[in-house]
PDB file of N, CA and C in Angstrom:
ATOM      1  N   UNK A   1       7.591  21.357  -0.369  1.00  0.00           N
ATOM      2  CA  UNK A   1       7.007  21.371  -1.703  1.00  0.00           C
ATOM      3  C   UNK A   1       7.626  20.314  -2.604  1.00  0.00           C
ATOM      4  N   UNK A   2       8.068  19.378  -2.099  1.00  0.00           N
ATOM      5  CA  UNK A   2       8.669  17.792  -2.661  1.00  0.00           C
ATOM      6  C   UNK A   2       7.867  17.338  -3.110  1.00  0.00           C
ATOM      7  N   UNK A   3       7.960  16.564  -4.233  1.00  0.00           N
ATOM      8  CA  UNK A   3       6.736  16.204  -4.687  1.00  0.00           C
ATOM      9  C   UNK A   3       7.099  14.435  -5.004  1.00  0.00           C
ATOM     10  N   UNK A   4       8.101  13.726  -4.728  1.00  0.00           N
ATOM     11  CA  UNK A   4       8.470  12.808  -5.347  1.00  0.00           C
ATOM     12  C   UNK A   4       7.944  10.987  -4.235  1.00  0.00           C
ATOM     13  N   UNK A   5       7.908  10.433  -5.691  1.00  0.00           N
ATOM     14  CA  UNK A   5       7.167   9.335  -4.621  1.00  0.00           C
ATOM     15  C   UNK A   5       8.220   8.372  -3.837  1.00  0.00           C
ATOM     16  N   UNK A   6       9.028   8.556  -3.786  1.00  0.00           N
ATOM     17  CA  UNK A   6       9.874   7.711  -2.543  1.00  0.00           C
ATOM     18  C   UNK A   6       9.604   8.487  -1.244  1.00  0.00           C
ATOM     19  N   UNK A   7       9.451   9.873  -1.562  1.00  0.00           N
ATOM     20  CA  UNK A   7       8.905  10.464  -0.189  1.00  0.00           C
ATOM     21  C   UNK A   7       7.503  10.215   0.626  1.00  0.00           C
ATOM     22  N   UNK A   8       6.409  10.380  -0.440  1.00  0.00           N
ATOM     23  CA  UNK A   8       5.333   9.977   0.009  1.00  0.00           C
ATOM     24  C   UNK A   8       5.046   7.898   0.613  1.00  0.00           C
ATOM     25  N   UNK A   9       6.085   7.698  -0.052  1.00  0.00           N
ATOM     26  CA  UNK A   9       6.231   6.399   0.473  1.00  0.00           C
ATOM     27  C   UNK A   9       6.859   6.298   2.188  1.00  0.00           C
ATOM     28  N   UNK A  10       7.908   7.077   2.181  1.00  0.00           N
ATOM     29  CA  UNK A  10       8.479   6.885   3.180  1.00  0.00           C
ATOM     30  C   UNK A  10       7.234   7.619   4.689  1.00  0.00           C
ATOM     31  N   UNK A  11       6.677   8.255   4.290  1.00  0.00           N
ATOM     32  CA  UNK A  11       5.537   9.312   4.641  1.00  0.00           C
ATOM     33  C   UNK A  11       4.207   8.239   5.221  1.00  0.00           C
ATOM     34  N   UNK A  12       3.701   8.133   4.243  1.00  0.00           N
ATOM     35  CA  UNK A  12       3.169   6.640   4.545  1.00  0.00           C
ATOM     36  C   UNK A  12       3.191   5.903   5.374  1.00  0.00           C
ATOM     37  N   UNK A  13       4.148   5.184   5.379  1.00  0.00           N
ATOM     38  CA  UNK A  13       4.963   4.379   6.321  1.00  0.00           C
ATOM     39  C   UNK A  13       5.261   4.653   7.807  1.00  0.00           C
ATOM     40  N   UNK A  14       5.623   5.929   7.563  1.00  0.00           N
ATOM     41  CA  UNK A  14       5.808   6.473   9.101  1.00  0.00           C
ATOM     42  C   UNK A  14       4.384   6.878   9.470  1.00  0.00           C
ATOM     43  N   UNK A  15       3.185   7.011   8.794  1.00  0.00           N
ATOM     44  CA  UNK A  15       1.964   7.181   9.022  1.00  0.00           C
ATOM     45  C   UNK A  15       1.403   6.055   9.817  1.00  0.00           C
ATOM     46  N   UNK A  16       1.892   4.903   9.405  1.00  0.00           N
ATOM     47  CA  UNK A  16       1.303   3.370   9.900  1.00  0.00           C
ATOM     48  C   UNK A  16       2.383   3.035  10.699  1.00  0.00           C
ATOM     49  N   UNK A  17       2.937   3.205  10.543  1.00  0.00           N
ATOM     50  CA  UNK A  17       3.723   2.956  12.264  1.00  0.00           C
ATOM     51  C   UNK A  17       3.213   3.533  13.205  1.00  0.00           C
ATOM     52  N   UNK A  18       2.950   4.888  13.192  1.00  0.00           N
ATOM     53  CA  UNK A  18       2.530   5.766  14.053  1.00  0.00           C
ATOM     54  C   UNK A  18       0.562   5.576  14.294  1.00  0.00           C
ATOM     55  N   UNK A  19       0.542   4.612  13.580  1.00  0.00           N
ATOM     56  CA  UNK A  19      -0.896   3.780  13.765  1.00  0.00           C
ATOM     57  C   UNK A  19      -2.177   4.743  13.100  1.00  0.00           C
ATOM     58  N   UNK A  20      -1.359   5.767  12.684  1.00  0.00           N
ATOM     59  CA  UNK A  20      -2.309   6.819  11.522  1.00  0.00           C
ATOM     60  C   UNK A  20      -2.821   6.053  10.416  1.00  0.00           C
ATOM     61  N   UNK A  21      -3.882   5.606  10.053  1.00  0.00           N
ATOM     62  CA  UNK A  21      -4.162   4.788   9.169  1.00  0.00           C
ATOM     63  C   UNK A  21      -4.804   5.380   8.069  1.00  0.00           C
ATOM     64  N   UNK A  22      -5.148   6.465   8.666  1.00  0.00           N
ATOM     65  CA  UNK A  22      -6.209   7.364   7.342  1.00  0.00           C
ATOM     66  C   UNK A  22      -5.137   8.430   6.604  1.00  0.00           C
ATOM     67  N   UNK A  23      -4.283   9.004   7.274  1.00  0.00           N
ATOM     68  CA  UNK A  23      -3.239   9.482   6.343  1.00  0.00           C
ATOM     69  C   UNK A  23      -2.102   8.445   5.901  1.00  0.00           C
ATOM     70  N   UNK A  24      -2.217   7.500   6.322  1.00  0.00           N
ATOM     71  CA  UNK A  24      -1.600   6.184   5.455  1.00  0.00           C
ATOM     72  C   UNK A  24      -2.117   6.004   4.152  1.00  0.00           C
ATOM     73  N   UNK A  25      -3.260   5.619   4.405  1.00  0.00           N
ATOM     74  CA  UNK A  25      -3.824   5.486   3.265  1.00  0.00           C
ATOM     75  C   UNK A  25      -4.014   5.835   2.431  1.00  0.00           C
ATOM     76  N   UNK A  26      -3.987   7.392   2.394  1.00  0.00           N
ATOM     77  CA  UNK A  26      -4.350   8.696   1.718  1.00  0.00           C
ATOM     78  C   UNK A  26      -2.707   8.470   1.466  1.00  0.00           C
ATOM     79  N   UNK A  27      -1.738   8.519   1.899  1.00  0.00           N
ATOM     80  CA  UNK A  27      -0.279   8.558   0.838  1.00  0.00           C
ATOM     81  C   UNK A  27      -0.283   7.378  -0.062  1.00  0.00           C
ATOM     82  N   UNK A  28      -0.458   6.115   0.734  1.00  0.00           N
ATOM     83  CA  UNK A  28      -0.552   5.068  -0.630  1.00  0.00           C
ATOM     84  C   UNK A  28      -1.449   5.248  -1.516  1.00  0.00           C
ATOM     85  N   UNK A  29      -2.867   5.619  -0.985  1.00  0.00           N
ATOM     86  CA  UNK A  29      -3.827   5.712  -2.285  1.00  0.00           C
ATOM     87  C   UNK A  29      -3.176   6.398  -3.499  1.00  0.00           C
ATOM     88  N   UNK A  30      -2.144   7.218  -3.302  1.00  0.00           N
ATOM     89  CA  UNK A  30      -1.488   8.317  -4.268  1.00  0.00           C
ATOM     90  C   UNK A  30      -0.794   7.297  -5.334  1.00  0.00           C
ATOM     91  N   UNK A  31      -0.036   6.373  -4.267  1.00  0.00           N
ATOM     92  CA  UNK A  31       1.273   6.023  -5.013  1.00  0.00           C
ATOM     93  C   UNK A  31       0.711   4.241  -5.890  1.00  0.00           C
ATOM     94  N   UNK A  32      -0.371   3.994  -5.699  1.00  0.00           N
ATOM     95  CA  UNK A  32      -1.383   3.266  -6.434  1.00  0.00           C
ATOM     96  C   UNK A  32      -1.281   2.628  -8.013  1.00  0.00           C
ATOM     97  N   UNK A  33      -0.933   4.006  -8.477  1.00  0.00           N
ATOM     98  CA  UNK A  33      -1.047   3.582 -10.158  1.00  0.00           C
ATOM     99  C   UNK A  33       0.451   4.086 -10.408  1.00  0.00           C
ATOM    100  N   UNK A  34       1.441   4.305  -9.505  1.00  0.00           N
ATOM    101  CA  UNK A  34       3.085   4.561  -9.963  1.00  0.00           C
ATOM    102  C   UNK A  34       3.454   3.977 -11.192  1.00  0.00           C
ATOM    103  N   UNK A  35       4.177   4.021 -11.861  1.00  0.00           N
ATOM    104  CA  UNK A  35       4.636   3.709 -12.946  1.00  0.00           C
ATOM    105  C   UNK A  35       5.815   2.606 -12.138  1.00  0.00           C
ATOM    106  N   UNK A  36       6.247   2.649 -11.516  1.00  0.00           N
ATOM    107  CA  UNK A  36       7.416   2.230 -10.645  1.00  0.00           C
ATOM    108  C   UNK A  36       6.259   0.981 -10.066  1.00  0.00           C
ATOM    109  N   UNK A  37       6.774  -0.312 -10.544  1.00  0.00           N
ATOM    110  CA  UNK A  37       6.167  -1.396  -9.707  1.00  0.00           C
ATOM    111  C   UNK A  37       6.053  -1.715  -8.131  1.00  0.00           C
ATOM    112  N   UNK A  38       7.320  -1.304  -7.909  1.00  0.00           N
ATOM    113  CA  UNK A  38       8.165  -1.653  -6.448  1.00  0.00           C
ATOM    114  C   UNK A  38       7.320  -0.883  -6.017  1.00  0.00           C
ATOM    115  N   UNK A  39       6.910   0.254  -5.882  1.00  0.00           N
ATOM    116  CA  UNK A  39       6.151   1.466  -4.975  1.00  0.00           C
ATOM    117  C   UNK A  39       4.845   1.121  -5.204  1.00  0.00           C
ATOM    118  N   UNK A  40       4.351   0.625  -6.659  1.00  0.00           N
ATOM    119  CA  UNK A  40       2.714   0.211  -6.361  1.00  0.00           C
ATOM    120  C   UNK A  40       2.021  -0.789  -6.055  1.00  0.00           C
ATOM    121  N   UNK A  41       3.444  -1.703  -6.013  1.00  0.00           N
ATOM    122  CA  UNK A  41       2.848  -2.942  -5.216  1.00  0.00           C
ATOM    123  C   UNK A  41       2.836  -2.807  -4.027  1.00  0.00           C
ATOM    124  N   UNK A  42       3.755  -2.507  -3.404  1.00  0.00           N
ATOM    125  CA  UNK A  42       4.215  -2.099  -1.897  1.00  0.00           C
ATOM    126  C   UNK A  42       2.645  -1.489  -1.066  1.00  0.00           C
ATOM    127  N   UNK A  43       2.160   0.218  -1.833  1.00  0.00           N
ATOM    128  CA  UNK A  43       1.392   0.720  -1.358  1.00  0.00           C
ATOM    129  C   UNK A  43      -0.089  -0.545  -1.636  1.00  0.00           C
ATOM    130  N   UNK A  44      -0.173  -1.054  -2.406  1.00  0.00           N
ATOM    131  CA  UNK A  44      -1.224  -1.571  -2.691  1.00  0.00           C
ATOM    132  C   UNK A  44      -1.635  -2.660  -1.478  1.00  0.00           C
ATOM    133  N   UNK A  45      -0.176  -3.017  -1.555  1.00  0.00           N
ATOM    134  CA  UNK A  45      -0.043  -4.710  -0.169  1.00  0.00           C
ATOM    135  C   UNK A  45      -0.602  -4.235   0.693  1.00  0.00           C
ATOM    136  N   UNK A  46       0.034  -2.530   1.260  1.00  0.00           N
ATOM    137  CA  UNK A  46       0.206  -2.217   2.509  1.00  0.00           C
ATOM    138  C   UNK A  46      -1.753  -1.960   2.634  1.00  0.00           C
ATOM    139  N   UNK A  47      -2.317  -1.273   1.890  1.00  0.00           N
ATOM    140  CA  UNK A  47      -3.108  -0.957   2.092  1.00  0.00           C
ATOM    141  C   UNK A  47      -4.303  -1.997   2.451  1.00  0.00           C
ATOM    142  N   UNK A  48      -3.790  -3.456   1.796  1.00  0.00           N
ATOM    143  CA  UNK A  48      -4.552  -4.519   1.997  1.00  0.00           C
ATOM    144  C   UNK A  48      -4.151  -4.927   3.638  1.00  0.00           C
ATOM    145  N   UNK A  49      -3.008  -4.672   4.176  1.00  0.00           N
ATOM    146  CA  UNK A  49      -2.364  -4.833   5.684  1.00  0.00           C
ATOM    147  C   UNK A  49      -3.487  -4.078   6.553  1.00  0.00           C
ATOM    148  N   UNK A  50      -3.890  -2.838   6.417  1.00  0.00           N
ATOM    149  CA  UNK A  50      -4.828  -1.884   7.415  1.00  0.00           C
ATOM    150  C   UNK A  50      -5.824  -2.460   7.159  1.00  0.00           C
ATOM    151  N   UNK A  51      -6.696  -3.233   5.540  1.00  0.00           N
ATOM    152  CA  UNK A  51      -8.295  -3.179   5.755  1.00  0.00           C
ATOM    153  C   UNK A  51      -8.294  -4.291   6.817  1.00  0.00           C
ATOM    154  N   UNK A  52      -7.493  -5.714   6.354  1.00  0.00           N
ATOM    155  CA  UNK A  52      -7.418  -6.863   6.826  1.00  0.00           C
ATOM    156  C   UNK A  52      -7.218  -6.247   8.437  1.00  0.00           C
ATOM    157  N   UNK A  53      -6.310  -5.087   9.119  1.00  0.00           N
ATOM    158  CA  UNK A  53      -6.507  -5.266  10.106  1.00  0.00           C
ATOM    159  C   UNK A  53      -7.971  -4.420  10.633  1.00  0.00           C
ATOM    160  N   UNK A  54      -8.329  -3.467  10.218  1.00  0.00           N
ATOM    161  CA  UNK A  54      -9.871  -3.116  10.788  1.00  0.00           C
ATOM    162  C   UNK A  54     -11.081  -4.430  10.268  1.00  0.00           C
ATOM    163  N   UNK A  55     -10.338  -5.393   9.508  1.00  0.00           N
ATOM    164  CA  UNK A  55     -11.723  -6.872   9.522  1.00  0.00           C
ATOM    165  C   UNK A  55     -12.529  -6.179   8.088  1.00  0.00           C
ATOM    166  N   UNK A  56     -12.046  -5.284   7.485  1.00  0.00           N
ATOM    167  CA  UNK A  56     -12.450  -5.296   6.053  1.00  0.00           C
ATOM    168  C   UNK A  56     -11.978  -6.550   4.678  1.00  0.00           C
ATOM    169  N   UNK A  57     -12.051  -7.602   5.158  1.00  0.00           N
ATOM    170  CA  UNK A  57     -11.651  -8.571   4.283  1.00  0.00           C
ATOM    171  C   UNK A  57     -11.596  -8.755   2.913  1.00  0.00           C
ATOM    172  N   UNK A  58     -13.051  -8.323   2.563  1.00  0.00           N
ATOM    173  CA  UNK A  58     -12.854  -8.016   0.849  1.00  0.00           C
ATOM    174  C   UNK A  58     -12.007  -7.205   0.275  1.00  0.00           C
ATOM    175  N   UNK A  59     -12.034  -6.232   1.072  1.00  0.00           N
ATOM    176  CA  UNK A  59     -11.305  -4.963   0.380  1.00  0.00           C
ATOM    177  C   UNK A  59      -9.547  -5.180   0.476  1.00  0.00           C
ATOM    178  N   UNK A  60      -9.816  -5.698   1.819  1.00  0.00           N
ATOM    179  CA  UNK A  60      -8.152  -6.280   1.977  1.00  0.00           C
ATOM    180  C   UNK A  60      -7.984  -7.410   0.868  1.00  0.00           C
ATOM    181  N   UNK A  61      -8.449  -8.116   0.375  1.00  0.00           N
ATOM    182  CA  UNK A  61      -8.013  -9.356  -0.779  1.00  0.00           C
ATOM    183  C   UNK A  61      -8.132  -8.754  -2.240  1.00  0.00           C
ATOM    184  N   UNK A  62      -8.791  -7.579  -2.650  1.00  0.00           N
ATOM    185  CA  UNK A  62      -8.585  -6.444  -3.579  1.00  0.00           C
ATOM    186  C   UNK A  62      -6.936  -6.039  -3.697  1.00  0.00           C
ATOM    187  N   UNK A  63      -6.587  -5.476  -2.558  1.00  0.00           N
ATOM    188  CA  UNK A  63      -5.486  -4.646  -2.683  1.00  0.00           C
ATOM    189  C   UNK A  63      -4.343  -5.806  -2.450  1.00  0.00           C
ATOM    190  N   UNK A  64      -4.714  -6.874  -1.837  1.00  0.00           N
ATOM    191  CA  UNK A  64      -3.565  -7.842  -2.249  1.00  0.00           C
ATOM    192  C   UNK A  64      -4.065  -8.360  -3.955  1.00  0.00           C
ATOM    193  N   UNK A  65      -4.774  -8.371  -4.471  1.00  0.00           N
ATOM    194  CA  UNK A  65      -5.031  -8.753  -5.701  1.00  0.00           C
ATOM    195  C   UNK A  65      -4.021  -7.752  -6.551  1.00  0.00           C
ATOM    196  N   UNK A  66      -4.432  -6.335  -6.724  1.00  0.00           N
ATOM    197  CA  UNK A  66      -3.756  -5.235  -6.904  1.00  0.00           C
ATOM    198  C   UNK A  66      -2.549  -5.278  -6.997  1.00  0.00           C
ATOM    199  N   UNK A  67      -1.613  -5.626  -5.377  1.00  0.00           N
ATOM    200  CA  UNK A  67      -0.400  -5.688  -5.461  1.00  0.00           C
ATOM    201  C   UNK A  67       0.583  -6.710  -6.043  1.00  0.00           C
ATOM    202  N   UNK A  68      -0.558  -7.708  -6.470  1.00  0.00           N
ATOM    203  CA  UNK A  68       0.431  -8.434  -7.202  1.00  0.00           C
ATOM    204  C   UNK A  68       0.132  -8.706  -8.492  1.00  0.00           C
ATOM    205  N   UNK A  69      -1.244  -8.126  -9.119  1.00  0.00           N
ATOM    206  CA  UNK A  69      -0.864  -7.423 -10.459  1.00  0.00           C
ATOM    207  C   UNK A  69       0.365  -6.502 -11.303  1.00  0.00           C
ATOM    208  N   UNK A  70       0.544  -5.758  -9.806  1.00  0.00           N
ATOM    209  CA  UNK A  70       1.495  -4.613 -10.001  1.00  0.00           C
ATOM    210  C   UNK A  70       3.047  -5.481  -9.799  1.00  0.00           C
ATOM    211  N   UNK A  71       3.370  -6.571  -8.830  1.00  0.00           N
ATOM    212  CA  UNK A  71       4.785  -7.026  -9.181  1.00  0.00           C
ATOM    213  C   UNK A  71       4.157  -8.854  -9.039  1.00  0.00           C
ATOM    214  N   UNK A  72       4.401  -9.510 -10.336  1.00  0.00           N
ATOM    215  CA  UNK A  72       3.800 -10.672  -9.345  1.00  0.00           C
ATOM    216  C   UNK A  72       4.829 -11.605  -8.700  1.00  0.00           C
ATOM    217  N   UNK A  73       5.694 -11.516  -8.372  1.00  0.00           N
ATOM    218  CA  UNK A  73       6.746 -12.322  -7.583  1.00  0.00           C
ATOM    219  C   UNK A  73       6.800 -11.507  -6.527  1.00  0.00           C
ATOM    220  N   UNK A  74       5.491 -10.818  -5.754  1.00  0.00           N
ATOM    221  CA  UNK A  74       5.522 -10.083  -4.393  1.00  0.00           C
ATOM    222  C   UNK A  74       4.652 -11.160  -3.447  1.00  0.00           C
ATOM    223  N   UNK A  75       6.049 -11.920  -2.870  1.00  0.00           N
ATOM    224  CA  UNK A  75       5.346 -12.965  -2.444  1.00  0.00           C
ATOM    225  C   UNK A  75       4.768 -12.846  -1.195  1.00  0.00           C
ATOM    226  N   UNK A  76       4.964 -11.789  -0.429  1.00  0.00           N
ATOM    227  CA  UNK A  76       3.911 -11.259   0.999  1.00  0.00           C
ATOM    228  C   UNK A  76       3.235 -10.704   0.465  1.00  0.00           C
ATOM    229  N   UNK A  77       2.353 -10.439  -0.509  1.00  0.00           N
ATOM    230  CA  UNK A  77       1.193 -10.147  -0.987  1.00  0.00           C
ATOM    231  C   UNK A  77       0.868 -11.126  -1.197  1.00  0.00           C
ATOM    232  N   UNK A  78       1.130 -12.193  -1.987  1.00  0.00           N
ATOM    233  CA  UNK A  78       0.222 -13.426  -2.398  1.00  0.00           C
ATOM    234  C   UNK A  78      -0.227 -13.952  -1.440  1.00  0.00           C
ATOM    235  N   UNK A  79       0.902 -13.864  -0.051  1.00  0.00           N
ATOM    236  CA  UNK A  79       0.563 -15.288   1.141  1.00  0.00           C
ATOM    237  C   UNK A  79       0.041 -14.633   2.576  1.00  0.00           C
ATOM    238  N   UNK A  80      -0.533 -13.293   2.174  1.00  0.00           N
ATOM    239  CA  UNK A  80      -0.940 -12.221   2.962  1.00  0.00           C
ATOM    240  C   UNK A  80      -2.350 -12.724   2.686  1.00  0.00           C
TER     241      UNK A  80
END
């Protein structure tokens, strides 16, 4: 019953390693609008990492757009 977002981050993460992409997504989609830059750029990048790899291209250049709204010196988002 944790509710805190370094967890759902870490959660995430081990979601896409484990090549789970839809409960990946579903933890970053959460951590999206964080108040915390570091975590909403991160989820935002990452999420642009899965479309780009299922060949969703637009949507992948969205969420790199996204993630570097959210920090812009996130330079594997820009060159992603």
């Amino acid at each position: 019953k944790v509710d805190e977002e370094e967890i759902r981050m870490n959660l995430a993460s081990a979601y896409f390693l484990q090549k789970d992409t839809a409960n990946a997504m579903t933890y970053y989609q959460s951590l999206t609008n964080s108040t915390r830059k570091d975590l909403a750029t991160k989820a935002n990048q990452q999420m642009g990492v899965i479309a780009n790899q299922k060949g969703r291209f637009p949507e992948a250049l969205n969420y790199f757009k996204q993630a570097i709204k959210a920090e812009p010196r996130n330079d594997d988002a820009r060159y992603n």
